[in-house]
N, C-alpha and C. Protein backbone atom coordinates (compact mmCIF):
# COMPACT_ATOMS: atom_id res chain seq x y z
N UNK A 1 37.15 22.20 62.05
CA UNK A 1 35.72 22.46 62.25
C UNK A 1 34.90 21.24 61.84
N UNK A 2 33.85 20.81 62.37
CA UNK A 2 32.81 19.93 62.44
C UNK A 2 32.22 20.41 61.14
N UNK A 3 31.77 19.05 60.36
CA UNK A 3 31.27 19.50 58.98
C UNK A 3 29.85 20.25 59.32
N UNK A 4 29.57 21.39 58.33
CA UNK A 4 28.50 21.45 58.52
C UNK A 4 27.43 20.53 58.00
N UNK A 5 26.23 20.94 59.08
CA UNK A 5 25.09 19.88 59.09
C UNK A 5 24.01 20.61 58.16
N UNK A 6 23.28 19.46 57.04
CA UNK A 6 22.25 20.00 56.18
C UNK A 6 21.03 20.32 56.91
N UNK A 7 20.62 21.07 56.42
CA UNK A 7 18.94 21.19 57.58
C UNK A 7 17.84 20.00 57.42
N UNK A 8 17.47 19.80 57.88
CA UNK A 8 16.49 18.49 58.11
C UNK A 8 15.76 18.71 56.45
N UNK A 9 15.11 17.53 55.59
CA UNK A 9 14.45 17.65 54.47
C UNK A 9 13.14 18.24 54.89
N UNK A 10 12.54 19.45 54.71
CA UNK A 10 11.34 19.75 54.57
C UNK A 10 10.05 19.77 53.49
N UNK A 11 10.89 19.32 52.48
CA UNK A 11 9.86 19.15 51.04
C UNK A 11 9.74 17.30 50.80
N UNK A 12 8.52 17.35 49.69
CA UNK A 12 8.19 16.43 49.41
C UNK A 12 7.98 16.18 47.84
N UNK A 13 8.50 15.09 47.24
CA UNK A 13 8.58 15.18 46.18
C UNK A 13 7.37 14.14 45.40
N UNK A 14 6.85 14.94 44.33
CA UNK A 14 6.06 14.02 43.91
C UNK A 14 5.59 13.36 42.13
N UNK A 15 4.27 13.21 42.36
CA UNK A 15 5.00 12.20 40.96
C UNK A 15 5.07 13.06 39.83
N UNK A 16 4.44 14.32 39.70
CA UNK A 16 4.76 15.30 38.80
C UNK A 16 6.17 15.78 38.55
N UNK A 17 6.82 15.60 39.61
CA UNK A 17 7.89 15.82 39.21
C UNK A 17 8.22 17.14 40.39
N UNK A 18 7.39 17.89 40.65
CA UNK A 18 7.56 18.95 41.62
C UNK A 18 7.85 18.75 42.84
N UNK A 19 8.47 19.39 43.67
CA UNK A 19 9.21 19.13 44.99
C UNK A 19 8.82 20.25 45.84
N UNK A 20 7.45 20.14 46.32
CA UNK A 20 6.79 20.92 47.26
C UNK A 20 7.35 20.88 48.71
N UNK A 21 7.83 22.42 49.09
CA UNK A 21 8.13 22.73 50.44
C UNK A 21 6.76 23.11 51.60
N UNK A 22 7.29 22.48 52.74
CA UNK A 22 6.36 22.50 53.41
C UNK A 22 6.14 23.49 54.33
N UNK A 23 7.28 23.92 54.58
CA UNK A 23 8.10 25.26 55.23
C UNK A 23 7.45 26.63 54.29
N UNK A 24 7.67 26.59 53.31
CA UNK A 24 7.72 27.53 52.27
C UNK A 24 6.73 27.17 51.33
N UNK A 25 6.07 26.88 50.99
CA UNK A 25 5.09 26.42 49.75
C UNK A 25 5.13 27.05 48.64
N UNK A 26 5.16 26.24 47.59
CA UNK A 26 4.86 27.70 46.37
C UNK A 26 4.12 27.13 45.43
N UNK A 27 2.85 28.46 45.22
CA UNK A 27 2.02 28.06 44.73
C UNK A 27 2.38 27.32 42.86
N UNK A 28 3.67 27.30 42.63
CA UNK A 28 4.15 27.10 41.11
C UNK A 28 4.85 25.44 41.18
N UNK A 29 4.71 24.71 42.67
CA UNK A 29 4.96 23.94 42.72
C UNK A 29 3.80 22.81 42.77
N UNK A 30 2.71 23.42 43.28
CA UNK A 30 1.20 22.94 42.99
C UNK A 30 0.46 21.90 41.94
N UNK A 31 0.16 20.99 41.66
CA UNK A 31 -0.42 20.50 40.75
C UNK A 31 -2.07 19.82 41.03
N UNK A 32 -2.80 19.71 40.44
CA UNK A 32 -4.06 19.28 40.57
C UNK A 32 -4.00 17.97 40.55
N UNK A 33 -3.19 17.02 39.24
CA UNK A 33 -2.64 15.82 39.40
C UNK A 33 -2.32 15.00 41.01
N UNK A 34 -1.26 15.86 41.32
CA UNK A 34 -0.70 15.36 42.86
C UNK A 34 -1.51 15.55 43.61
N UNK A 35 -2.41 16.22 43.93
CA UNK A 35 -3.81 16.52 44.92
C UNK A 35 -4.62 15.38 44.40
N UNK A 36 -4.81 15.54 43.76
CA UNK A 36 -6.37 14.27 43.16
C UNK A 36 -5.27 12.87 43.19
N UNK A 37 -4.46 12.80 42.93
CA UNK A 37 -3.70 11.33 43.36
C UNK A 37 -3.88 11.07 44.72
N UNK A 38 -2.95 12.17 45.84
CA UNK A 38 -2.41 11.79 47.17
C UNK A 38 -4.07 11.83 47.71
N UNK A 39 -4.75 12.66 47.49
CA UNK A 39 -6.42 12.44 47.89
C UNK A 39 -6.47 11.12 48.16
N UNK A 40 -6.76 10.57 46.86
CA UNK A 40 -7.29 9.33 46.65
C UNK A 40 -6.79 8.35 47.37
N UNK A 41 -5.55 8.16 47.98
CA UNK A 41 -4.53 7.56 49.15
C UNK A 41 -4.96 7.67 49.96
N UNK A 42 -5.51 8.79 50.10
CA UNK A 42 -5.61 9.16 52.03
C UNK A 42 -6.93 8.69 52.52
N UNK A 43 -6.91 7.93 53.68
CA UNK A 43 -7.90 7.33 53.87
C UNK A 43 -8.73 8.61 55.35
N UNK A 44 -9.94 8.41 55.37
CA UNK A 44 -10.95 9.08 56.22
C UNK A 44 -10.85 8.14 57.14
N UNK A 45 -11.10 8.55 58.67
CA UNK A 45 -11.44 7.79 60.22
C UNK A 45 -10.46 6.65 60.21
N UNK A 46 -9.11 7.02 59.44
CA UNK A 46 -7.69 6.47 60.03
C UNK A 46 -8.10 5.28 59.36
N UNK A 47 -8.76 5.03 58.46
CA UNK A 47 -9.11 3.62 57.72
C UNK A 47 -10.22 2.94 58.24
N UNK A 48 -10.87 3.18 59.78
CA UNK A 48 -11.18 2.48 60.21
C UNK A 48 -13.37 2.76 59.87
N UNK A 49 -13.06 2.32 58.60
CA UNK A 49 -14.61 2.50 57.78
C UNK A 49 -14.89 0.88 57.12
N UNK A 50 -16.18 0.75 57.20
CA UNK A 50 -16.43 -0.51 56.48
C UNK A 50 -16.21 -0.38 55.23
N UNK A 51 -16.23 -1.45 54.43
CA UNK A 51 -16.24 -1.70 53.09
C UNK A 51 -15.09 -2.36 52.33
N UNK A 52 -14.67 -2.56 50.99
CA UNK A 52 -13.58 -3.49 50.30
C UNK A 52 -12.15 -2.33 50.32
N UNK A 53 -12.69 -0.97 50.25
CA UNK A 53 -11.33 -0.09 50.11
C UNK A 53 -11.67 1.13 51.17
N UNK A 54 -10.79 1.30 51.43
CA UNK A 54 -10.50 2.97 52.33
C UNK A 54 -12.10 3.63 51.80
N UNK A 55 -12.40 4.83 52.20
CA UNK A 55 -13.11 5.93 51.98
C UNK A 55 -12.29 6.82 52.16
N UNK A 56 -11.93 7.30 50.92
CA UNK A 56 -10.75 8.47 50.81
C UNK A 56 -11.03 9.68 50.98
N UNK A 57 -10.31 10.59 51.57
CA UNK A 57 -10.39 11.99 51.59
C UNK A 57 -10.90 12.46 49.90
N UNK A 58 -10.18 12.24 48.84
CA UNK A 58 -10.96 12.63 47.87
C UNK A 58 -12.99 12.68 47.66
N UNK A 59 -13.08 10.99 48.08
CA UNK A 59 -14.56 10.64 47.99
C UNK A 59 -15.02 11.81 48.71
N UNK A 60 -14.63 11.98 49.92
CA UNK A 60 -15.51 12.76 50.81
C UNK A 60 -15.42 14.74 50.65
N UNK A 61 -14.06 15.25 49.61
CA UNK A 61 -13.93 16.53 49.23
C UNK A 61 -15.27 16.05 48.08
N UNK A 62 -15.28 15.48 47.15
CA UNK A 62 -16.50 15.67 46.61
C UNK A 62 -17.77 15.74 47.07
N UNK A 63 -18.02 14.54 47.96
CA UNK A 63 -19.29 14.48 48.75
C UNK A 63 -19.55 15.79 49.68
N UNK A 64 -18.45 16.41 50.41
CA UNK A 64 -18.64 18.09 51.09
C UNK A 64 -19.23 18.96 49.95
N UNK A 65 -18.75 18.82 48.70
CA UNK A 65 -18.59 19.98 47.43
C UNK A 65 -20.22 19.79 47.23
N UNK A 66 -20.97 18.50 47.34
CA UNK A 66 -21.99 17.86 46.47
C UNK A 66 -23.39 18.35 47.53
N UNK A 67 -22.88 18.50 49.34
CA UNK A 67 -23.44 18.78 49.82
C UNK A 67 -23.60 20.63 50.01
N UNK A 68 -22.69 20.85 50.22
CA UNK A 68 -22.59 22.24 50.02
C UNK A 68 -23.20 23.38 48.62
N UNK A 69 -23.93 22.63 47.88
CA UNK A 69 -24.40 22.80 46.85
C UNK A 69 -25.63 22.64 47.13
N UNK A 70 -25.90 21.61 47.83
CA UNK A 70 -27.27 21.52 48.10
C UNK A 70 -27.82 22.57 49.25
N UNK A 71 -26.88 22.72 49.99
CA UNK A 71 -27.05 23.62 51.23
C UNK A 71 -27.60 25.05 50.77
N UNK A 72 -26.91 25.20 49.97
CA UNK A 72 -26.72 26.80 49.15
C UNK A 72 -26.71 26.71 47.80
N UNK A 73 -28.15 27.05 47.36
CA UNK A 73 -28.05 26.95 45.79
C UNK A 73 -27.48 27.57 45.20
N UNK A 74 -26.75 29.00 45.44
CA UNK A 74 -26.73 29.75 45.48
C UNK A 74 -25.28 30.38 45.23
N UNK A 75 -24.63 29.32 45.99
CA UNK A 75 -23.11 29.61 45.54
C UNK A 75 -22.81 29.54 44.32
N UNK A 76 -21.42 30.11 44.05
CA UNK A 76 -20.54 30.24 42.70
C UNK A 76 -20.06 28.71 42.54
N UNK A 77 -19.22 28.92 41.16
CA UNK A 77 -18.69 27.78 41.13
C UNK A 77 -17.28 27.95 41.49
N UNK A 78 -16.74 29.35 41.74
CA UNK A 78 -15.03 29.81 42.46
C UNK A 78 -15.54 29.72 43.51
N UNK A 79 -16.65 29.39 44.82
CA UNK A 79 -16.74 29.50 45.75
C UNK A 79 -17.18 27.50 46.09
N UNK A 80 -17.21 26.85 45.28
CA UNK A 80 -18.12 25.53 45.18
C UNK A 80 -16.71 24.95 44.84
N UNK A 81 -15.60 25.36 44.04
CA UNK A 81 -14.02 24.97 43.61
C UNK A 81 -13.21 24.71 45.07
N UNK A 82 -13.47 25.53 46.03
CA UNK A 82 -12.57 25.93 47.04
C UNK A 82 -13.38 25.04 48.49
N UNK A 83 -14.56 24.81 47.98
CA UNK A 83 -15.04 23.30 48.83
C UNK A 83 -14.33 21.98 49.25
N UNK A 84 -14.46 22.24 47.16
CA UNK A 84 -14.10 21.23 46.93
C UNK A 84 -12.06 20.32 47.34
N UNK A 85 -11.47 22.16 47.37
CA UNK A 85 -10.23 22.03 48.11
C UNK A 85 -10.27 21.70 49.42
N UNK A 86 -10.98 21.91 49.79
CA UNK A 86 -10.71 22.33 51.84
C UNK A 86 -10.20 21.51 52.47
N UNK A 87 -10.00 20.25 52.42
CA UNK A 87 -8.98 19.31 52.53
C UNK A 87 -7.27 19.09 51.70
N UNK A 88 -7.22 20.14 50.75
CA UNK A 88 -6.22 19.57 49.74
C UNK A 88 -4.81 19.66 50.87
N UNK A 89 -4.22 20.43 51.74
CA UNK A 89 -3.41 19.77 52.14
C UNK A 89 -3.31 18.22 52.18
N UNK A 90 -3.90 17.82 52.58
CA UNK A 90 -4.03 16.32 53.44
C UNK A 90 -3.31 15.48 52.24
N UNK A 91 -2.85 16.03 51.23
CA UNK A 91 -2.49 15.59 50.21
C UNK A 91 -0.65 15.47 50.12
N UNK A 92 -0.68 16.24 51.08
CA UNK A 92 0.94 16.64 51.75
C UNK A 92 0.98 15.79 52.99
N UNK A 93 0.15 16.28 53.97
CA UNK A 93 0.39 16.28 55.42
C UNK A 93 -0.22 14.89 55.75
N UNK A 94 -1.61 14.63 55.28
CA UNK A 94 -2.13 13.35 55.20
C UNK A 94 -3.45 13.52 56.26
N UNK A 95 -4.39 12.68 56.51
CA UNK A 95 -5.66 13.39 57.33
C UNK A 95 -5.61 12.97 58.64
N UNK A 96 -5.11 14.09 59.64
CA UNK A 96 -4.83 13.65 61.22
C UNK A 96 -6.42 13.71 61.83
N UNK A 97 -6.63 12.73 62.25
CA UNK A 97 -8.27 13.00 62.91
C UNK A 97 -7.87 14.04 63.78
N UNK A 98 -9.23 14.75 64.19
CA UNK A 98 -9.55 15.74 65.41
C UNK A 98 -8.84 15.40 66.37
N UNK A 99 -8.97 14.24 67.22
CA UNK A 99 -8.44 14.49 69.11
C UNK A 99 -6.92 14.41 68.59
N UNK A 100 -6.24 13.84 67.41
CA UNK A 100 -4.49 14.28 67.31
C UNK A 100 -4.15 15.65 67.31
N UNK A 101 -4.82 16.17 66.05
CA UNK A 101 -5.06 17.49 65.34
C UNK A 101 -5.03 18.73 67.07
N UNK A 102 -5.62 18.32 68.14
CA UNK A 102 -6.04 18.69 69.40
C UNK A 102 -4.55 19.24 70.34
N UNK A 103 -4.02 17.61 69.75
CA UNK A 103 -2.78 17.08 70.74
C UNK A 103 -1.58 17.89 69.74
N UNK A 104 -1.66 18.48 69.27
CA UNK A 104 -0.60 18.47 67.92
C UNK A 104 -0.60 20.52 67.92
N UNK A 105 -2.05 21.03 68.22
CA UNK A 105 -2.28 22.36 68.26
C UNK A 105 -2.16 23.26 67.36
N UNK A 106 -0.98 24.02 67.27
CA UNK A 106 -1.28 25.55 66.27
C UNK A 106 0.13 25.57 65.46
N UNK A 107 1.23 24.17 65.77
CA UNK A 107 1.68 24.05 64.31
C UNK A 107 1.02 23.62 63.53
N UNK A 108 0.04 22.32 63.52
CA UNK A 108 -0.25 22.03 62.15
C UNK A 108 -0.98 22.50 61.40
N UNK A 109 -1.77 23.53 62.42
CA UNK A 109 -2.54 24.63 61.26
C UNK A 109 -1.66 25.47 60.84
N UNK A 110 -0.49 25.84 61.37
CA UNK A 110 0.28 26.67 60.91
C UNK A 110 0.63 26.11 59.14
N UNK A 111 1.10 25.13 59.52
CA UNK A 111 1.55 24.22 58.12
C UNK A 111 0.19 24.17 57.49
N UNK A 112 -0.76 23.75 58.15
CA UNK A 112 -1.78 23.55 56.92
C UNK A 112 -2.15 24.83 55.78
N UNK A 113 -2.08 26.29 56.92
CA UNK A 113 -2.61 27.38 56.44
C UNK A 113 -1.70 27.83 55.35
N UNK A 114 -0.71 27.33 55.17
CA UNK A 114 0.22 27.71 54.15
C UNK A 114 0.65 27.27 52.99
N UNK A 115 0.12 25.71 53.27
CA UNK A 115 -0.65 24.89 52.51
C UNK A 115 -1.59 25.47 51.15
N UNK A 116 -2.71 25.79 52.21
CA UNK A 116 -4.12 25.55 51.47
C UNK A 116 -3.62 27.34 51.19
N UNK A 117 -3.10 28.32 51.41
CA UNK A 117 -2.85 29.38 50.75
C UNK A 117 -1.84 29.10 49.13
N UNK A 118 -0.87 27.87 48.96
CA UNK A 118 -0.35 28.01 47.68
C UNK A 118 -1.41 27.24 46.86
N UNK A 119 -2.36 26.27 47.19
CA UNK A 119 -2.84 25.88 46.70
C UNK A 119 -4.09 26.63 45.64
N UNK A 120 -4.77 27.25 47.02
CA UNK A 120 -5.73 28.44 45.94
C UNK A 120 -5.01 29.41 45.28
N UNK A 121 -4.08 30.16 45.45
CA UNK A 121 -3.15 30.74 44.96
C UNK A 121 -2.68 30.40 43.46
N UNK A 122 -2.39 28.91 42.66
CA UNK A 122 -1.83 28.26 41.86
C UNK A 122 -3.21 28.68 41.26
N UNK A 123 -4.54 28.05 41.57
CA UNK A 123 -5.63 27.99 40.70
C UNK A 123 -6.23 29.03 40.85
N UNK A 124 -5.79 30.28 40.88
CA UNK A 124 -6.45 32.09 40.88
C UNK A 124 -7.52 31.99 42.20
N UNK A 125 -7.21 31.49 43.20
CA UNK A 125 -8.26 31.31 43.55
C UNK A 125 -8.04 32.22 45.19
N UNK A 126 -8.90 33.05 46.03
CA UNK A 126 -8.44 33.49 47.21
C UNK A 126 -7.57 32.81 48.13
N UNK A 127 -6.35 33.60 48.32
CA UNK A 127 -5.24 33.15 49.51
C UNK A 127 -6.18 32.68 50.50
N UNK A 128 -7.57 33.95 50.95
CA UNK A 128 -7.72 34.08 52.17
C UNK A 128 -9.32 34.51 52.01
N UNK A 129 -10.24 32.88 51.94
CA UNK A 129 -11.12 33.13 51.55
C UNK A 129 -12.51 34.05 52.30
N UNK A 130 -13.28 34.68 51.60
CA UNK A 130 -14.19 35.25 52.40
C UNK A 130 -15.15 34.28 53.24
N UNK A 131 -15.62 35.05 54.56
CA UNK A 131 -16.33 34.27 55.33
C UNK A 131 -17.56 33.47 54.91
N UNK A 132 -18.07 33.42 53.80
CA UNK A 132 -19.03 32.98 53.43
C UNK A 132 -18.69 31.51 52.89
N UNK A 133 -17.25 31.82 52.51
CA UNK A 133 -16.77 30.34 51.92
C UNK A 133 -16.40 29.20 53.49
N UNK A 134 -16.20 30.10 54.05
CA UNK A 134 -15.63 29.30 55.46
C UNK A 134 -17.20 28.74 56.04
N UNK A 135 -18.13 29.60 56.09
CA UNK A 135 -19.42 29.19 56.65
C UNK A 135 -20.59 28.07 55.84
N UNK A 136 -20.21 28.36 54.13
CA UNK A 136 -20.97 26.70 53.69
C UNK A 136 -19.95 25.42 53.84
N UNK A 137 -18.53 25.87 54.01
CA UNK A 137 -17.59 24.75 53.86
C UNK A 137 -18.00 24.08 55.15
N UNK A 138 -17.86 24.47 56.53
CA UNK A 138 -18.31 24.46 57.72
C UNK A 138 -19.13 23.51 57.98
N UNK A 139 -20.27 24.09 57.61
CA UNK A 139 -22.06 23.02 57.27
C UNK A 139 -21.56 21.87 56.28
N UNK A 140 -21.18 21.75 55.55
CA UNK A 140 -21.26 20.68 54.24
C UNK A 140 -20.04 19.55 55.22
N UNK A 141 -18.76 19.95 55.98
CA UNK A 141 -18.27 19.26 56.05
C UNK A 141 -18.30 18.46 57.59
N UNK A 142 -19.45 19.30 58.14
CA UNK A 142 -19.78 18.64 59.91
C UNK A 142 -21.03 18.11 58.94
N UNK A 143 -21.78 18.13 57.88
CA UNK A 143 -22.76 17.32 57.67
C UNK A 143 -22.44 15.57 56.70
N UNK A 144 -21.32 16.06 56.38
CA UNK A 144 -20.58 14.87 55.51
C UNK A 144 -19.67 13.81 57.05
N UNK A 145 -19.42 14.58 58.01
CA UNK A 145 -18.76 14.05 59.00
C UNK A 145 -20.17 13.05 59.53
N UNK A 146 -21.27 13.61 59.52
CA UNK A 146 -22.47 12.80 60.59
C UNK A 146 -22.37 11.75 59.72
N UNK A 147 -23.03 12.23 58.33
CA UNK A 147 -23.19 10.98 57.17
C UNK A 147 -22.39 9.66 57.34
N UNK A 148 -20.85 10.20 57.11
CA UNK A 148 -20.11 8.94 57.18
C UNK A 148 -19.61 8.13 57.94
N UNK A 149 -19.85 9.13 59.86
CA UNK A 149 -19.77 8.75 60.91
C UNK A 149 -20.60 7.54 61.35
N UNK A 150 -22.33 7.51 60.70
CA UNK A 150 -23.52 6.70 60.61
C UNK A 150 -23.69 5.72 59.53
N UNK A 151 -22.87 6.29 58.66
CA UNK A 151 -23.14 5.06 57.73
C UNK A 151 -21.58 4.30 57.20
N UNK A 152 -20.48 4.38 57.81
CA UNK A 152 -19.37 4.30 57.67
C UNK A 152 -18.54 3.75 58.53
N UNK A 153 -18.21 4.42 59.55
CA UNK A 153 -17.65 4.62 60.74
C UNK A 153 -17.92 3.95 62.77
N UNK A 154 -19.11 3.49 62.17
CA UNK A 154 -19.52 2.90 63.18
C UNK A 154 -20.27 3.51 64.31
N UNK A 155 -20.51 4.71 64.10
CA UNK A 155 -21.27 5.65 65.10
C UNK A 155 -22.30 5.26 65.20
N UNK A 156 -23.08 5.66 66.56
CA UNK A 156 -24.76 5.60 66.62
C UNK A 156 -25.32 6.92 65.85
N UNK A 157 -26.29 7.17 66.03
CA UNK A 157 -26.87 8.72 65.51
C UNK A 157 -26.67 8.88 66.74
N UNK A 158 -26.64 9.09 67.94
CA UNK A 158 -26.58 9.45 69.33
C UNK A 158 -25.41 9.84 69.35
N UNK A 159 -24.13 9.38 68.86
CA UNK A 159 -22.99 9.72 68.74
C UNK A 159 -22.74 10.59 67.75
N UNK A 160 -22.74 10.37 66.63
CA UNK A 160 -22.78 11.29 65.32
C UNK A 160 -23.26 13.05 66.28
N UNK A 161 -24.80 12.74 66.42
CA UNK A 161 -25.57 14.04 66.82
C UNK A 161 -24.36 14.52 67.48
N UNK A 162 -24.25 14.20 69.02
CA UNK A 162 -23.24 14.99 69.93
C UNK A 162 -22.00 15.53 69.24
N UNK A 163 -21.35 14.69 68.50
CA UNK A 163 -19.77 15.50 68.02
C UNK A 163 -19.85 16.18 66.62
N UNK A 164 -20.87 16.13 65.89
CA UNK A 164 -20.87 16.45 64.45
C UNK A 164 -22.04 17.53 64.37
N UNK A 165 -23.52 17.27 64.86
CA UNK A 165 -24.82 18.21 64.94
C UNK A 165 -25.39 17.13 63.65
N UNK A 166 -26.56 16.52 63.59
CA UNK A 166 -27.73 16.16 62.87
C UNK A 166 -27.77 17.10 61.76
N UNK A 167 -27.61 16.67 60.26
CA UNK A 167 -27.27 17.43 59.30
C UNK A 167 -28.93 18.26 58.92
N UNK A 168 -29.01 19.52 58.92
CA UNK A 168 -30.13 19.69 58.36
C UNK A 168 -30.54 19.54 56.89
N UNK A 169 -30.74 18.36 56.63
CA UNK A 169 -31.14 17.72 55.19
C UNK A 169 -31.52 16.61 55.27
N UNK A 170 -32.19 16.12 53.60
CA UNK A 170 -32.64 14.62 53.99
C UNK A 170 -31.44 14.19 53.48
N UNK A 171 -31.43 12.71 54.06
CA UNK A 171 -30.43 11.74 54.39
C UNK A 171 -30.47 10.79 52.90
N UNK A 172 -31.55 10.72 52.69
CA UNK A 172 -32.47 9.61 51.53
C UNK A 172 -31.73 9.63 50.27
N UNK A 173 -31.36 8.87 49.03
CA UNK A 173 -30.49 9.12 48.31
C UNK A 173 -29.11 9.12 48.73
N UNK A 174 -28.89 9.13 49.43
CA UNK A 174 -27.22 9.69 49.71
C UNK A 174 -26.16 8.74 49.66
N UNK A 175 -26.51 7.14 49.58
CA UNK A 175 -25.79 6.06 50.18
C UNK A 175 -24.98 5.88 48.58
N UNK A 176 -24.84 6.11 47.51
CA UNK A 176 -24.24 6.10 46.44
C UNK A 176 -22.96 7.03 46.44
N UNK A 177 -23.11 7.83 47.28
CA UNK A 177 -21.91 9.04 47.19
C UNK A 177 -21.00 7.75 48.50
N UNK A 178 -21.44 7.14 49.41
CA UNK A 178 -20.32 6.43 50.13
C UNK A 178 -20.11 5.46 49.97
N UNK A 179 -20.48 4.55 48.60
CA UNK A 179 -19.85 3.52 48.50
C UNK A 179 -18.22 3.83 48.52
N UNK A 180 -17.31 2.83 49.33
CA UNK A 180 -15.96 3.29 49.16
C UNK A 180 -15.51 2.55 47.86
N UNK A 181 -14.83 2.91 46.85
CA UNK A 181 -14.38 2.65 45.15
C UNK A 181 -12.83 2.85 45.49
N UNK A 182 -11.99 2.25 44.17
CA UNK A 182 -10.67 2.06 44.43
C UNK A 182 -9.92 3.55 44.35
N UNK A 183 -9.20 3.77 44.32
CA UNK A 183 -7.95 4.76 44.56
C UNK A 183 -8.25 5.44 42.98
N UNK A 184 -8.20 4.54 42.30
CA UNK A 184 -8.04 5.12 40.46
C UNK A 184 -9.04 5.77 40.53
N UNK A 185 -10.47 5.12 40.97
CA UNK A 185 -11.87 5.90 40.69
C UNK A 185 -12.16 6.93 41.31
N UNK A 186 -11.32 7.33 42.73
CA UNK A 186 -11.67 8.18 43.41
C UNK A 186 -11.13 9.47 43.16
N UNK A 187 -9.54 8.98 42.67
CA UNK A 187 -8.92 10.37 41.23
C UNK A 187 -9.37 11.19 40.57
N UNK A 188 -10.14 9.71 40.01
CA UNK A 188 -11.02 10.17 38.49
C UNK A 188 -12.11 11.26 38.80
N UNK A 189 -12.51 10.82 39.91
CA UNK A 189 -14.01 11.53 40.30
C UNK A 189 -13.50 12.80 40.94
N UNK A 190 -12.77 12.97 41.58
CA UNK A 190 -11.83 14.21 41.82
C UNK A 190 -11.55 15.05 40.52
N UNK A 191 -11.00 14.48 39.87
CA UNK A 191 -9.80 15.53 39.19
C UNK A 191 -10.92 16.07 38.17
N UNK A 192 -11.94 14.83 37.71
CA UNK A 192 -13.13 15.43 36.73
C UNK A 192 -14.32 16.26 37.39
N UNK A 193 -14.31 16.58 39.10
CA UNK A 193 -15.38 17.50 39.35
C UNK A 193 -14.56 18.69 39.31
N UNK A 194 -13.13 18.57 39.97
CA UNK A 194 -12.11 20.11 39.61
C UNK A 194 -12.42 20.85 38.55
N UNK A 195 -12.00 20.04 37.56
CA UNK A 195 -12.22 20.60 35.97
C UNK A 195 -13.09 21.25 35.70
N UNK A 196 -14.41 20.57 35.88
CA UNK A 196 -16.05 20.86 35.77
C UNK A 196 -16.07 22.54 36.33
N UNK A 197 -15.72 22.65 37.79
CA UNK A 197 -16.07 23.75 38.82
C UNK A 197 -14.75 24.72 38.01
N UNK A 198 -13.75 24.46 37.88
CA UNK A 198 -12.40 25.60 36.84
C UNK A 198 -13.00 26.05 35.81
N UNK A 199 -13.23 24.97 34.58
CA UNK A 199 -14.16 26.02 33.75
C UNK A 199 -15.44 26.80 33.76
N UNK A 200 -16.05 26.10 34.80
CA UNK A 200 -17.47 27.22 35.54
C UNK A 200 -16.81 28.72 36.15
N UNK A 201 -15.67 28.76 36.64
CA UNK A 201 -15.39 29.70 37.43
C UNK A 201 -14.29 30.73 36.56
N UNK A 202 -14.09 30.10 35.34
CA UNK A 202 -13.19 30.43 34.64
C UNK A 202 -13.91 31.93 33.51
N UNK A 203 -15.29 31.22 33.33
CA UNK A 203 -16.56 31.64 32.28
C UNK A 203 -17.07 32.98 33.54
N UNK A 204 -17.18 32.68 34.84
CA UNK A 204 -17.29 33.52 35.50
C UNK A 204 -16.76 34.96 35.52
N UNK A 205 -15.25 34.43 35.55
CA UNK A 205 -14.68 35.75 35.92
C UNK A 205 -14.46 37.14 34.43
């Protein structure tokens, strides 16, 4: 008989030490560490942003979290936590722009959704969040898309408007949240707004 064959590697191992399946996820394999690291790696618009370093998916989970706050005064801080996730796959999978994401279809949400379920899961947080969390995440992150599309990315506002919608807010102030900063700082600024929004939501419950 032909030896048997191992199944293809589906996990990923990281610097915590945990060996997250991608197939299977578990939320006990989870760390906040490895999210706020691989964040900080992953670059927004495939790299292709001005400035000395990437604009990382981390920078911009804060900047969604920072806008979505403003959107809705109103939210929690377990509902303002899970903003601030809404990207944390990408920390696994890595950030496929839209027209791939298109070409690619209803596995990678499959994978993503199973994803971002161990993830809130690990931090008490809804598998399967209510619609209200889906509808400021929504706004904060097509309004963080115009932002960095116009001031980042190379878009016109003519362009931005058509694929993203004209954010309803002022714009003024805002250019400090996109300076792009190194990998370490963008961690830092991650892993210390997590914290911030955990013990807010912690005092909550």
């Amino acid at each position: 008989m032909p030896p048997r064959k191992e199944p293809p590697r589906a996990w990923q191992r990281m610097l915590s030490g945990r060996r997250l399946d991608l197939l299977d996820p578990s939320p006990l394999d989870v760390e906040i560490e490895d999210i706020a690291h691989g964040l900080a790696r992953v670059a927004r618009w495939n790299g292709q942003t001005r400035g000395p370093h990437i604009f990382s998916v981390a920078q911009h989970s804060v900047l969604v979290e920072h806008i979505a706050g403003h959107l809705d005064t109103n939210i929690s801080a377990k509902t303002r936590a899970m903003v601030l996730l809404h990207d944390a796959p990408e920390y696994v999978i890595g950030d496929i722009i839209s027209p791939f994401k298109t070409v690619i279809g209803e596995t990678y949400k499959d994978v993503e959704a199973r994803l971002m379920a161990a993830i809130h899961l690990r931090f008490a947080l809804p598998a399967k969040p209510a619609s209200l969390v889906h509808k400021v995440t929504k706004a904060a992150d097509r309004a963080a898309a115009f932002i960095e599309a116009t001031h980042l990315a190379g878009f016109t506002f003519e362009e931005a408007d058509k694929f993203f919608g004209r954010p309803d807010m002022s714009l003024r102030d805002i250019e400090h949240w996109l300076a792009p900063i190194s990998s370490q700082q963008a961690e830092e600024i991650f892993l210390t707004r997590f914290r911030v929004l955990e013990a807010e939501f912690a005092d909550e419950a």
